[in-house]
PDB file of N, CA and C in Angstrom:
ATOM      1  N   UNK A   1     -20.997  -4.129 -87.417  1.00  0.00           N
ATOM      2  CA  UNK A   1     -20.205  -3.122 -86.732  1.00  0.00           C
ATOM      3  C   UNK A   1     -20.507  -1.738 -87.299  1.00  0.00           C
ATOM      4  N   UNK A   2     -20.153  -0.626 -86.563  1.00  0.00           N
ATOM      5  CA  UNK A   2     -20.561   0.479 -86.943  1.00  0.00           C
ATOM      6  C   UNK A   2     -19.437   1.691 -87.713  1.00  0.00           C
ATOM      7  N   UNK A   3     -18.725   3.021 -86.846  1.00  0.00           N
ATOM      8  CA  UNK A   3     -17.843   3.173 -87.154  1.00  0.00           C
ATOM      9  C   UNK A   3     -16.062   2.964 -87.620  1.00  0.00           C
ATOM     10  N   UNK A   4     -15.443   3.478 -88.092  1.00  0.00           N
ATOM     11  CA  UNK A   4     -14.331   2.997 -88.449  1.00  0.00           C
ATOM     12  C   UNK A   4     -14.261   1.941 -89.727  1.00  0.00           C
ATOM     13  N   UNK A   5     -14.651   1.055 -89.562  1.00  0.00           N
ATOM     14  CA  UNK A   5     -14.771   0.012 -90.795  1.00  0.00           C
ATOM     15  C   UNK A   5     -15.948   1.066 -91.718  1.00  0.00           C
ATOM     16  N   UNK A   6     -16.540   1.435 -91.428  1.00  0.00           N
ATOM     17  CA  UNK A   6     -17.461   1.999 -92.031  1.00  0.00           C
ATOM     18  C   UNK A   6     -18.794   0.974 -92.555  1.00  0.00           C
ATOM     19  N   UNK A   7     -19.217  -0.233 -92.054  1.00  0.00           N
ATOM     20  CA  UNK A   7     -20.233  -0.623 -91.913  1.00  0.00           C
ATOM     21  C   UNK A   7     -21.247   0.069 -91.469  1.00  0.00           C
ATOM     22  N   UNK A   8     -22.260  -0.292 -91.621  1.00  0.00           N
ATOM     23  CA  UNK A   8     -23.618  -0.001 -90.957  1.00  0.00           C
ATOM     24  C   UNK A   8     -23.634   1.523 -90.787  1.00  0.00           C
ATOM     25  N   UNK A   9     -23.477   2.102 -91.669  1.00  0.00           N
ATOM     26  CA  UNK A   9     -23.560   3.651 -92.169  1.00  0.00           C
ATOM     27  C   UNK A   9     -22.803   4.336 -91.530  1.00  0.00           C
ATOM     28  N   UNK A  10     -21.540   3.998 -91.005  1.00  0.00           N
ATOM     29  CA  UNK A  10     -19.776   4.613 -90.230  1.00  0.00           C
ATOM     30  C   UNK A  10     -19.316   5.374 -91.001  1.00  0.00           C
ATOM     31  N   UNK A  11     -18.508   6.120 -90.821  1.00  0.00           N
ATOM     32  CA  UNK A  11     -17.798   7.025 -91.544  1.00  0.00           C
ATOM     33  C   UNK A  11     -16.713   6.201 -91.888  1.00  0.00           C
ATOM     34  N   UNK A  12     -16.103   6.232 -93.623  1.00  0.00           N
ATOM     35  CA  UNK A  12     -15.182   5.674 -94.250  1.00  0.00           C
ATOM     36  C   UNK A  12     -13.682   6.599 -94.033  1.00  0.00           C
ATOM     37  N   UNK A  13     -13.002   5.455 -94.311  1.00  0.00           N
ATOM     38  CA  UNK A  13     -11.776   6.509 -94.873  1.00  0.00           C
ATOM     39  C   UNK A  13     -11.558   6.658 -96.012  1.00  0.00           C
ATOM     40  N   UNK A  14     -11.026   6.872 -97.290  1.00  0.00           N
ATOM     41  CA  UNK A  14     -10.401   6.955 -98.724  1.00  0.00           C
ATOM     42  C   UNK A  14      -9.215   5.669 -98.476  1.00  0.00           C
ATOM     43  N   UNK A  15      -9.202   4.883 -99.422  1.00  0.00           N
ATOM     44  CA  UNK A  15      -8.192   3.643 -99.637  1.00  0.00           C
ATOM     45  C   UNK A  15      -9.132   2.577 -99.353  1.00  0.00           C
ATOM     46  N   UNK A  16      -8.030   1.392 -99.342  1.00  0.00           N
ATOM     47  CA  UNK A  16      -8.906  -0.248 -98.934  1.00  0.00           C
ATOM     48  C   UNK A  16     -10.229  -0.372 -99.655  1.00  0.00           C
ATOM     49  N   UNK A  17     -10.087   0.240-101.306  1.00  0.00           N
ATOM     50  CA  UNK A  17     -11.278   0.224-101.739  1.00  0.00           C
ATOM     51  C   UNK A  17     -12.618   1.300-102.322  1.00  0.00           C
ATOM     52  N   UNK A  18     -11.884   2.140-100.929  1.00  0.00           N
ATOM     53  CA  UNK A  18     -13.022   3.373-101.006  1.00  0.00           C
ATOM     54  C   UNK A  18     -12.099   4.716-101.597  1.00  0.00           C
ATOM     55  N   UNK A  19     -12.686   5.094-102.734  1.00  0.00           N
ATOM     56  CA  UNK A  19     -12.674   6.063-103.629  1.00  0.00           C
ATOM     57  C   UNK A  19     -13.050   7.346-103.003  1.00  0.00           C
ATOM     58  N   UNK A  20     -11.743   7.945-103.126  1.00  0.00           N
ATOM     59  CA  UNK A  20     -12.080   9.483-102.451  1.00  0.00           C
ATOM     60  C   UNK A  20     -13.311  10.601-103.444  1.00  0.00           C
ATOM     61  N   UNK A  21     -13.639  10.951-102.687  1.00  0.00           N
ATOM     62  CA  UNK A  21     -14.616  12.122-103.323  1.00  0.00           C
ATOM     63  C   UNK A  21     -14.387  13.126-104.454  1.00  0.00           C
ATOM     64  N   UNK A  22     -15.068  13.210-105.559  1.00  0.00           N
ATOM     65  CA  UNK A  22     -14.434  14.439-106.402  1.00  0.00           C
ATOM     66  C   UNK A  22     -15.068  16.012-106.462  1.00  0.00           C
ATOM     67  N   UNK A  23     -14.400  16.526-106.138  1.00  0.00           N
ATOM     68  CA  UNK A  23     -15.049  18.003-105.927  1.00  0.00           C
ATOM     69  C   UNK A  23     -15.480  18.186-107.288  1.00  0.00           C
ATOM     70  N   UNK A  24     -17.107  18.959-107.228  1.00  0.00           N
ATOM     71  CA  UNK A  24     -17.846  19.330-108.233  1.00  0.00           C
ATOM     72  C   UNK A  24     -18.172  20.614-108.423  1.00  0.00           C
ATOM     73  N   UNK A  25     -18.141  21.111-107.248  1.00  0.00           N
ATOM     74  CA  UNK A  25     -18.157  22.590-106.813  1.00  0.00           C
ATOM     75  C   UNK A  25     -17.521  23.165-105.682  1.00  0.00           C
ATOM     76  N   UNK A  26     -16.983  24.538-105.932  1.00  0.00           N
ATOM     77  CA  UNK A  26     -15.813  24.896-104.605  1.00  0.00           C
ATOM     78  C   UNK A  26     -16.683  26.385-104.649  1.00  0.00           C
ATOM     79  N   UNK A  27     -16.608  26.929-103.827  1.00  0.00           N
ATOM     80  CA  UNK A  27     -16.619  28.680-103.273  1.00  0.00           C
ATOM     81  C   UNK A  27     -15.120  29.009-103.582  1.00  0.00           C
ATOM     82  N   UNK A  28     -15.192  30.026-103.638  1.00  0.00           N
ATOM     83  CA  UNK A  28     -13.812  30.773-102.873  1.00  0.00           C
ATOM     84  C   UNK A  28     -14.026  31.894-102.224  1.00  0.00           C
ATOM     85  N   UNK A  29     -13.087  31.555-101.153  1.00  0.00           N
ATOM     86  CA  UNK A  29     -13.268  32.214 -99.582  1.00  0.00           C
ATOM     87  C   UNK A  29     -13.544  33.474 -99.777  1.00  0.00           C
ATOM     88  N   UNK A  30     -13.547  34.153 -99.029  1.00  0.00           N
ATOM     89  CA  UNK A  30     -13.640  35.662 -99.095  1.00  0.00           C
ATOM     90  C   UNK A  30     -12.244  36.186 -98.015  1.00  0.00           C
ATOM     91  N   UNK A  31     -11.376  37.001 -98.586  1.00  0.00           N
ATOM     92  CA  UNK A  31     -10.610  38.182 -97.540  1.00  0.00           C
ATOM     93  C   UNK A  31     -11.672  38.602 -96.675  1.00  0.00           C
ATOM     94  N   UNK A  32     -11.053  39.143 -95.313  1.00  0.00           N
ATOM     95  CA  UNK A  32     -11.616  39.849 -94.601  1.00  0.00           C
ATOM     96  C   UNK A  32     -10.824  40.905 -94.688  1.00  0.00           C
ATOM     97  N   UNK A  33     -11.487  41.902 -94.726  1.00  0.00           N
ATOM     98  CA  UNK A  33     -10.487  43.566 -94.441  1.00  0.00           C
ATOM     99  C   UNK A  33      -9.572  43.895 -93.670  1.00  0.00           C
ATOM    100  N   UNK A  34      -9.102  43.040 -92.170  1.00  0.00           N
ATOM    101  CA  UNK A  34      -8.273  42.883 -91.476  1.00  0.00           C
ATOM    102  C   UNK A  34      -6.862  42.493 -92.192  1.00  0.00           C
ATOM    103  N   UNK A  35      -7.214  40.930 -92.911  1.00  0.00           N
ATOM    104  CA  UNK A  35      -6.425  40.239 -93.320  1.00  0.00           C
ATOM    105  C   UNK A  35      -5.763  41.041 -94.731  1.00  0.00           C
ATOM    106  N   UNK A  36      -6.462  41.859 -95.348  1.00  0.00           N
ATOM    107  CA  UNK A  36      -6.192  42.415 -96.367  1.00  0.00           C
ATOM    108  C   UNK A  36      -5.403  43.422 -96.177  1.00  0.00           C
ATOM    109  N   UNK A  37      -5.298  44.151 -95.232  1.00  0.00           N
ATOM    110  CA  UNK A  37      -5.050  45.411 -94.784  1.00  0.00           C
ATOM    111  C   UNK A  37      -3.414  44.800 -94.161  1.00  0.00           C
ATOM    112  N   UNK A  38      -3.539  43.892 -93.807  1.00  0.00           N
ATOM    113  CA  UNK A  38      -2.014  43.453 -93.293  1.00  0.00           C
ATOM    114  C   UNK A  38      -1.657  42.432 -94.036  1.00  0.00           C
ATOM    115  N   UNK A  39      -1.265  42.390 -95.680  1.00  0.00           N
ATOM    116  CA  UNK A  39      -1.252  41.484 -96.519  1.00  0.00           C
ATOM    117  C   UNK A  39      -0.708  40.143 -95.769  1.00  0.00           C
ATOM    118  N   UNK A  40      -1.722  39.998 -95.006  1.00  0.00           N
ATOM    119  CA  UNK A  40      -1.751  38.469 -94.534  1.00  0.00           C
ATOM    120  C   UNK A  40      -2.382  37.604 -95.336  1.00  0.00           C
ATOM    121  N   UNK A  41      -1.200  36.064 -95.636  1.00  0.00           N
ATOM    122  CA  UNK A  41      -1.671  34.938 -96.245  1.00  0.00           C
ATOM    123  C   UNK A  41      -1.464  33.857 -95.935  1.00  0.00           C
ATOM    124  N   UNK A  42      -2.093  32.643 -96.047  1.00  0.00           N
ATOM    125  CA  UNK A  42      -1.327  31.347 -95.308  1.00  0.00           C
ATOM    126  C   UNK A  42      -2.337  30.242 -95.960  1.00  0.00           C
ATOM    127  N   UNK A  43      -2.830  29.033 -95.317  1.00  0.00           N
ATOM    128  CA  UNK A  43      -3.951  27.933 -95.250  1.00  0.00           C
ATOM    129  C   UNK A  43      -4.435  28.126 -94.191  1.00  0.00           C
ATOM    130  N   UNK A  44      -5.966  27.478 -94.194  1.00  0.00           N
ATOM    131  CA  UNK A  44      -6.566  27.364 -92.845  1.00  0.00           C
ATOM    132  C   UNK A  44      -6.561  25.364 -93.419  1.00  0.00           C
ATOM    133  N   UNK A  45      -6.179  24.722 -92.399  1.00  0.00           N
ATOM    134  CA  UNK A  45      -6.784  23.472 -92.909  1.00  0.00           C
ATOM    135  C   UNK A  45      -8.313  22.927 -92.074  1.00  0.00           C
ATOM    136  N   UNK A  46      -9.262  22.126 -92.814  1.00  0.00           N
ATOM    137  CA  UNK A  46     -10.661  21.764 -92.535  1.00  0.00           C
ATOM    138  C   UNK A  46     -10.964  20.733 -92.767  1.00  0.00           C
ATOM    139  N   UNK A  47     -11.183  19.932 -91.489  1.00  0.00           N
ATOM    140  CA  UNK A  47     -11.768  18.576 -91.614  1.00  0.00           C
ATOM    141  C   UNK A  47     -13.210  18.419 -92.051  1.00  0.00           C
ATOM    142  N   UNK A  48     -13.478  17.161 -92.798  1.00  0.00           N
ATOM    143  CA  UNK A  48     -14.921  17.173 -93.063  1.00  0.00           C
ATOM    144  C   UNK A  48     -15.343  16.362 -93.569  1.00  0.00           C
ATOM    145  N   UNK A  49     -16.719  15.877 -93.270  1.00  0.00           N
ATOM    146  CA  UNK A  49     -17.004  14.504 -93.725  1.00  0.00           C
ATOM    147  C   UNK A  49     -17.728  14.667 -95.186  1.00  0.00           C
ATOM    148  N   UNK A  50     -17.389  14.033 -95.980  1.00  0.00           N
ATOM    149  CA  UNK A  50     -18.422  14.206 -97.305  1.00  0.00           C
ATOM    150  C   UNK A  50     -19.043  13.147 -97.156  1.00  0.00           C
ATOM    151  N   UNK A  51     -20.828  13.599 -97.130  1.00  0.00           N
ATOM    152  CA  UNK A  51     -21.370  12.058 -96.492  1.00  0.00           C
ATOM    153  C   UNK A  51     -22.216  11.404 -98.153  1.00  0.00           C
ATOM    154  N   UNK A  52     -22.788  10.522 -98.231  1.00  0.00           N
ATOM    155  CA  UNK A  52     -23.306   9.923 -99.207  1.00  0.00           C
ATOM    156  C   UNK A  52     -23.600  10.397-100.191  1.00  0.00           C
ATOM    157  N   UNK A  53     -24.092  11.657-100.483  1.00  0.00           N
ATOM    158  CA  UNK A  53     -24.830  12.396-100.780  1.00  0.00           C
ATOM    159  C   UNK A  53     -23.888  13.842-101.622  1.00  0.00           C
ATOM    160  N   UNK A  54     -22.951  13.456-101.713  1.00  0.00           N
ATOM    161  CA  UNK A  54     -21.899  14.571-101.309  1.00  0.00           C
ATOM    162  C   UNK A  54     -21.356  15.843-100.786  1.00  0.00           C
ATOM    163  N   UNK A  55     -22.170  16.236-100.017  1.00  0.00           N
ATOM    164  CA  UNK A  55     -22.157  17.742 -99.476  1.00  0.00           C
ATOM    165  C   UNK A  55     -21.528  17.467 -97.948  1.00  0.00           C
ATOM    166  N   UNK A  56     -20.652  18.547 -97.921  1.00  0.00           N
ATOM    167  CA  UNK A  56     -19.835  18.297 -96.293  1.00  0.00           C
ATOM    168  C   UNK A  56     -20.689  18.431 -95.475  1.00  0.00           C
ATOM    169  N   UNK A  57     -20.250  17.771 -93.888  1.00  0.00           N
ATOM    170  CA  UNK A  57     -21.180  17.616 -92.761  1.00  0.00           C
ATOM    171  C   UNK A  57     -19.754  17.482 -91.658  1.00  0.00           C
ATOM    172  N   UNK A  58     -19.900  18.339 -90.898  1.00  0.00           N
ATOM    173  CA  UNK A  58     -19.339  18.638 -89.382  1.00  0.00           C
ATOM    174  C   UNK A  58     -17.999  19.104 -89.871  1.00  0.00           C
ATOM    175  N   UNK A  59     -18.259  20.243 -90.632  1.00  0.00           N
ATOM    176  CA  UNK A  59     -17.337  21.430 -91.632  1.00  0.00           C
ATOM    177  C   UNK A  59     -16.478  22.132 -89.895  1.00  0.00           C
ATOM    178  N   UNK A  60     -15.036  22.050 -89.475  1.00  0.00           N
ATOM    179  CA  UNK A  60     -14.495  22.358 -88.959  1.00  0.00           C
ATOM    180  C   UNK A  60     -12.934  22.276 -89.104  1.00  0.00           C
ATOM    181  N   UNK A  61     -12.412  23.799 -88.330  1.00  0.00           N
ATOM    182  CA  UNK A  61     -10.985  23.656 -88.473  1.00  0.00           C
ATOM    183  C   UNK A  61     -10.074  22.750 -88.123  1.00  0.00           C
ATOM    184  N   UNK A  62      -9.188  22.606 -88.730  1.00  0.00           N
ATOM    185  CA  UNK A  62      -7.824  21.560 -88.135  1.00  0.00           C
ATOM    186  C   UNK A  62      -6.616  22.501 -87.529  1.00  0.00           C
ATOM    187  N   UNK A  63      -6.310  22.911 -89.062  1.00  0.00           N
ATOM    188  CA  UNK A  63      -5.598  24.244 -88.561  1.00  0.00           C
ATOM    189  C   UNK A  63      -5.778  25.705 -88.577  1.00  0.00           C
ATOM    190  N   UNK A  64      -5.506  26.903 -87.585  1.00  0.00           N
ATOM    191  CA  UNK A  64      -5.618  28.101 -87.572  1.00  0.00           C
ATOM    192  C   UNK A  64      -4.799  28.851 -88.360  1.00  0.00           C
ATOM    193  N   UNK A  65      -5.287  29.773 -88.769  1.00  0.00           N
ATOM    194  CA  UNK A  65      -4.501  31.114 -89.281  1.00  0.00           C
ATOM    195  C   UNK A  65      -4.730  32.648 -88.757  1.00  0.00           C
ATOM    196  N   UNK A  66      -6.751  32.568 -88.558  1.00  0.00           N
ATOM    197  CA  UNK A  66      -6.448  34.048 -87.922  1.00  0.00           C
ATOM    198  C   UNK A  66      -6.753  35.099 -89.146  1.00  0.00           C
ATOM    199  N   UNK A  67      -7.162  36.218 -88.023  1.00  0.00           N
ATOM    200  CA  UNK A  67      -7.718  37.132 -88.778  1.00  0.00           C
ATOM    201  C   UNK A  67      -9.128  37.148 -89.247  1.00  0.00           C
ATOM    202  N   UNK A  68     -10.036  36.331 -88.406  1.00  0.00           N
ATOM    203  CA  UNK A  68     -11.238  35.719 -89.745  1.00  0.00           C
ATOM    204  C   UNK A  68     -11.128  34.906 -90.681  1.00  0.00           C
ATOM    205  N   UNK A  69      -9.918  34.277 -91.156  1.00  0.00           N
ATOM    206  CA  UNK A  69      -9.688  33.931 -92.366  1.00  0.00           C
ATOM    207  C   UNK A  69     -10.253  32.450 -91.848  1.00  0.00           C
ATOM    208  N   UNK A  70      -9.995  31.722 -90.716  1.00  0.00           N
ATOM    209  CA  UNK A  70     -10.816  30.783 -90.297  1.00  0.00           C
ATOM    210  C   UNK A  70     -12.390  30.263 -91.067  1.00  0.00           C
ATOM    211  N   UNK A  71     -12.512  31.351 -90.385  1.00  0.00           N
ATOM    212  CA  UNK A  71     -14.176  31.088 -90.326  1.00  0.00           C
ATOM    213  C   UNK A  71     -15.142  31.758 -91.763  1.00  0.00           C
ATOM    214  N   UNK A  72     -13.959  32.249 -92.989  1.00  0.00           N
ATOM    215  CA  UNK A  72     -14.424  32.703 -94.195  1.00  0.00           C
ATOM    216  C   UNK A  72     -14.099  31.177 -94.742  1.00  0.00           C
ATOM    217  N   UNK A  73     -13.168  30.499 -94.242  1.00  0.00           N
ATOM    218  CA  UNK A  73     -12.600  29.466 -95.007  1.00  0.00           C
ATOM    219  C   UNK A  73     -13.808  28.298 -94.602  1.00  0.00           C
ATOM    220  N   UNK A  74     -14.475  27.992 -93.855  1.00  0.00           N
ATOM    221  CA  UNK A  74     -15.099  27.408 -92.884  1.00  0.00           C
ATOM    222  C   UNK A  74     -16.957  27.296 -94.172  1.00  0.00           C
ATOM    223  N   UNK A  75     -16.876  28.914 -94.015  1.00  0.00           N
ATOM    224  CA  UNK A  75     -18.166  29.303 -94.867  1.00  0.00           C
ATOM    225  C   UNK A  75     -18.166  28.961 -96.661  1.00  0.00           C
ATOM    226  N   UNK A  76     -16.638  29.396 -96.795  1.00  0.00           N
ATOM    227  CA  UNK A  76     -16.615  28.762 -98.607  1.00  0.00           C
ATOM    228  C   UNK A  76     -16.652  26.998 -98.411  1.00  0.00           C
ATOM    229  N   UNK A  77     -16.335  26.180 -97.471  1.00  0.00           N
ATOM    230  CA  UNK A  77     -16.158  24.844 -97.609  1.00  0.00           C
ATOM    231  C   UNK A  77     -17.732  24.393 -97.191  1.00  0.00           C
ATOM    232  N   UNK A  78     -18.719  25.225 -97.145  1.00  0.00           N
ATOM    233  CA  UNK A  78     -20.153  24.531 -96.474  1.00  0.00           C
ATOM    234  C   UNK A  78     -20.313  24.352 -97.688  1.00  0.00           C
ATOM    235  N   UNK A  79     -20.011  25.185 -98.348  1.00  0.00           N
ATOM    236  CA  UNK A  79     -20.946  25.753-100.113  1.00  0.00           C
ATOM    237  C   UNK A  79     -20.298  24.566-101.256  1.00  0.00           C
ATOM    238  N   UNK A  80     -19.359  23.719-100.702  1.00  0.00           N
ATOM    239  CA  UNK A  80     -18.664  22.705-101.834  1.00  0.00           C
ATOM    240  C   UNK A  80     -19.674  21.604-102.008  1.00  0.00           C
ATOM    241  N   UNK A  81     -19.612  21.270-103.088  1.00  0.00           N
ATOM    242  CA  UNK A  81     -20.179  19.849-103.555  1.00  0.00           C
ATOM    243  C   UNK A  81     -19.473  19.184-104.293  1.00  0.00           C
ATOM    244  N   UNK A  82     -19.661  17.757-103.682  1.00  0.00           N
ATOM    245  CA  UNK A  82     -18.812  16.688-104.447  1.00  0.00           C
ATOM    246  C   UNK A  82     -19.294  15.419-104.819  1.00  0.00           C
ATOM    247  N   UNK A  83     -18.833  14.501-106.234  1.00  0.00           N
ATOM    248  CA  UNK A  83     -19.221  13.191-106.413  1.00  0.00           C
ATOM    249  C   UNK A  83     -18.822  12.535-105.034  1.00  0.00           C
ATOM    250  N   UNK A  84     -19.852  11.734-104.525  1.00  0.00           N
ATOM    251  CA  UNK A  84     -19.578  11.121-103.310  1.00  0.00           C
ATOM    252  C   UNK A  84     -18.199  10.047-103.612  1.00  0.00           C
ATOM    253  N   UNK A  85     -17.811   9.523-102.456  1.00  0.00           N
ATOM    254  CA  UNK A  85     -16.946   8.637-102.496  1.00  0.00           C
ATOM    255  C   UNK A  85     -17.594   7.252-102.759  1.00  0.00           C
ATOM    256  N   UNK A  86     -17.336   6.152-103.157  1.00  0.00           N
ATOM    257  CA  UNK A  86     -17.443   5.140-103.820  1.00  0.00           C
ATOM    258  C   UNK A  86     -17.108   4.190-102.905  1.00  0.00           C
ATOM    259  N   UNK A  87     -17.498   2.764-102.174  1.00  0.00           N
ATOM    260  CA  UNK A  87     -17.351   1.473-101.575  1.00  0.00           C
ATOM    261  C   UNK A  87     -18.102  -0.114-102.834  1.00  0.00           C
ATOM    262  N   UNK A  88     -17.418  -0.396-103.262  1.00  0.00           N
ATOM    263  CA  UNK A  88     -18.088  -1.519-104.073  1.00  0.00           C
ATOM    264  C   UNK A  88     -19.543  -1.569-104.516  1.00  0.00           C
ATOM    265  N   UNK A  89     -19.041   0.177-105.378  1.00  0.00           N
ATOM    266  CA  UNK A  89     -20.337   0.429-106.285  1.00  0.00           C
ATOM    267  C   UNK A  89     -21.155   1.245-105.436  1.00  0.00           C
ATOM    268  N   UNK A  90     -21.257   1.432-104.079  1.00  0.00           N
ATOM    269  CA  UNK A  90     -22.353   2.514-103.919  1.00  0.00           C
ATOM    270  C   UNK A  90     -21.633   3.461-102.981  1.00  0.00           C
ATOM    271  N   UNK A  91     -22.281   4.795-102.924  1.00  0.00           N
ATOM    272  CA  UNK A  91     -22.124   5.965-102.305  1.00  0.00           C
ATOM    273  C   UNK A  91     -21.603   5.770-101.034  1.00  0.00           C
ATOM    274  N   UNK A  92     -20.148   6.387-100.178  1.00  0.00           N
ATOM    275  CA  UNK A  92     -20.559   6.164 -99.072  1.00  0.00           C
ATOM    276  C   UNK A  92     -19.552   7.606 -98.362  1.00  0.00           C
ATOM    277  N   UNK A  93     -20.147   7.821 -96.834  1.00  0.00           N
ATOM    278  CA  UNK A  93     -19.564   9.347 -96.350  1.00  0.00           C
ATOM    279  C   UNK A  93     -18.547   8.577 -95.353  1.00  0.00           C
ATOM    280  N   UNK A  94     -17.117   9.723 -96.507  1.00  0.00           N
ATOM    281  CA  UNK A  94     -15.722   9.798 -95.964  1.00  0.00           C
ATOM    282  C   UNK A  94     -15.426  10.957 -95.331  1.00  0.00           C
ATOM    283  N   UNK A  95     -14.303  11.120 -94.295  1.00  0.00           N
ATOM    284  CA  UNK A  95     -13.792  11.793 -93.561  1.00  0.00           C
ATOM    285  C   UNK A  95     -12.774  12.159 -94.658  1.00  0.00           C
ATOM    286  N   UNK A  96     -12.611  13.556 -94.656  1.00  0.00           N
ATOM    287  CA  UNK A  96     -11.229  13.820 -95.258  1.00  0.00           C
ATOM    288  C   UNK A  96     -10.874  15.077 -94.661  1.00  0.00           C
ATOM    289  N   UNK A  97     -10.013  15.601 -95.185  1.00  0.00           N
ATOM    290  CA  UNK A  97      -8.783  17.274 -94.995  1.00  0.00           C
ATOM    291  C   UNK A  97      -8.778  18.100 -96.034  1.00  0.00           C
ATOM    292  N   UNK A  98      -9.049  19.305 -96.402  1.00  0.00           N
ATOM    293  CA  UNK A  98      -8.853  20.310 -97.042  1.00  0.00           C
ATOM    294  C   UNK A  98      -8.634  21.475 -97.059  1.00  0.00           C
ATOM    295  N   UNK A  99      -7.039  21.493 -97.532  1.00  0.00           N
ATOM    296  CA  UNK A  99      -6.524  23.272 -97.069  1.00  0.00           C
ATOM    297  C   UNK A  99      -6.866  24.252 -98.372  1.00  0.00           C
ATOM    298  N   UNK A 100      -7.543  25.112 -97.565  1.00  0.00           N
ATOM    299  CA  UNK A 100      -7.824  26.410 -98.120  1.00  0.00           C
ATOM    300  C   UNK A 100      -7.107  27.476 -98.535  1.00  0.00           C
ATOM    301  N   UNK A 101      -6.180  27.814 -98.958  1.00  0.00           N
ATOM    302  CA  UNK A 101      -5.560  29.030 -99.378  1.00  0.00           C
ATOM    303  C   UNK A 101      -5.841  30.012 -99.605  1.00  0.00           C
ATOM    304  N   UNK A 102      -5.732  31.189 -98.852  1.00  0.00           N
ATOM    305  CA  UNK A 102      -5.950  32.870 -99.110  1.00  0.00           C
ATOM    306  C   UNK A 102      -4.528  33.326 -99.032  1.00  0.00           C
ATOM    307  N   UNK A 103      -4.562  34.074-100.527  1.00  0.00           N
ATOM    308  CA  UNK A 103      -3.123  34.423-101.121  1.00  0.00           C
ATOM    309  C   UNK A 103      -3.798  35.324-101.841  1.00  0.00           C
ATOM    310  N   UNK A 104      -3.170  36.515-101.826  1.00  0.00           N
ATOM    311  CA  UNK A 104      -3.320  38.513-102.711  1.00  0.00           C
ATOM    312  C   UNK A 104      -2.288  38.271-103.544  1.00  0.00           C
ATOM    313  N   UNK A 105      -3.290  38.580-104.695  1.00  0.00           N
ATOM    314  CA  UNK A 105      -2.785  38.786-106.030  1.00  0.00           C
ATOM    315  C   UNK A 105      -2.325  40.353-106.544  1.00  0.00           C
TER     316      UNK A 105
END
């Protein structure tokens, strides 16, 4: 079988075994001058698969915020690297969620 179970090179979930991914490297986002200028802050949240290998693949939003802050959040999450996720000893690419936070200090 293919997807869902994650056989035959499917995308996993985290649990039932499979070991979520550990971030090894993060970006951080960039303000846009819009967002700065109207001390706007919030999450963008971003789905994404970390595939075998650990680097995200089909890097997209879940949730909006606006302002650009989207698509800065979008560009720091290409640049992450992570220990892949784990299935009975070998590498395998999970689907997961990660909210981004832009907050002025």
């Amino acid at each position: 079988s293919g997807s869902g179970g994650g056989y035959g090179g499917g995308i996993m979930s985290v649990g039932g075994g499979v070991s979520a991914p550990a971030l090894v490297h993060s970006a951080q986002p960039e303000f846009t001058q819009e967002a700065r200028a109207a001390n706007f802050q919030g999450s963008v949240s971003i789905q994404l698969i970390v595939d075998a290998q650990g680097n995200p693949q089909n890097v997209r939003e879940l949730r909006h915020l606006g302002m650009g802050l989207d698509e800065k959040a979008i560009e720091a999450v290409r640049q992450y690297r992570f220990k892949p996720a784990m299935y009975q000893g070998h590498p395998v690419a999970v689907q997961m969620v990660i909210n981004v936070d832009f907050h002025l200090y």
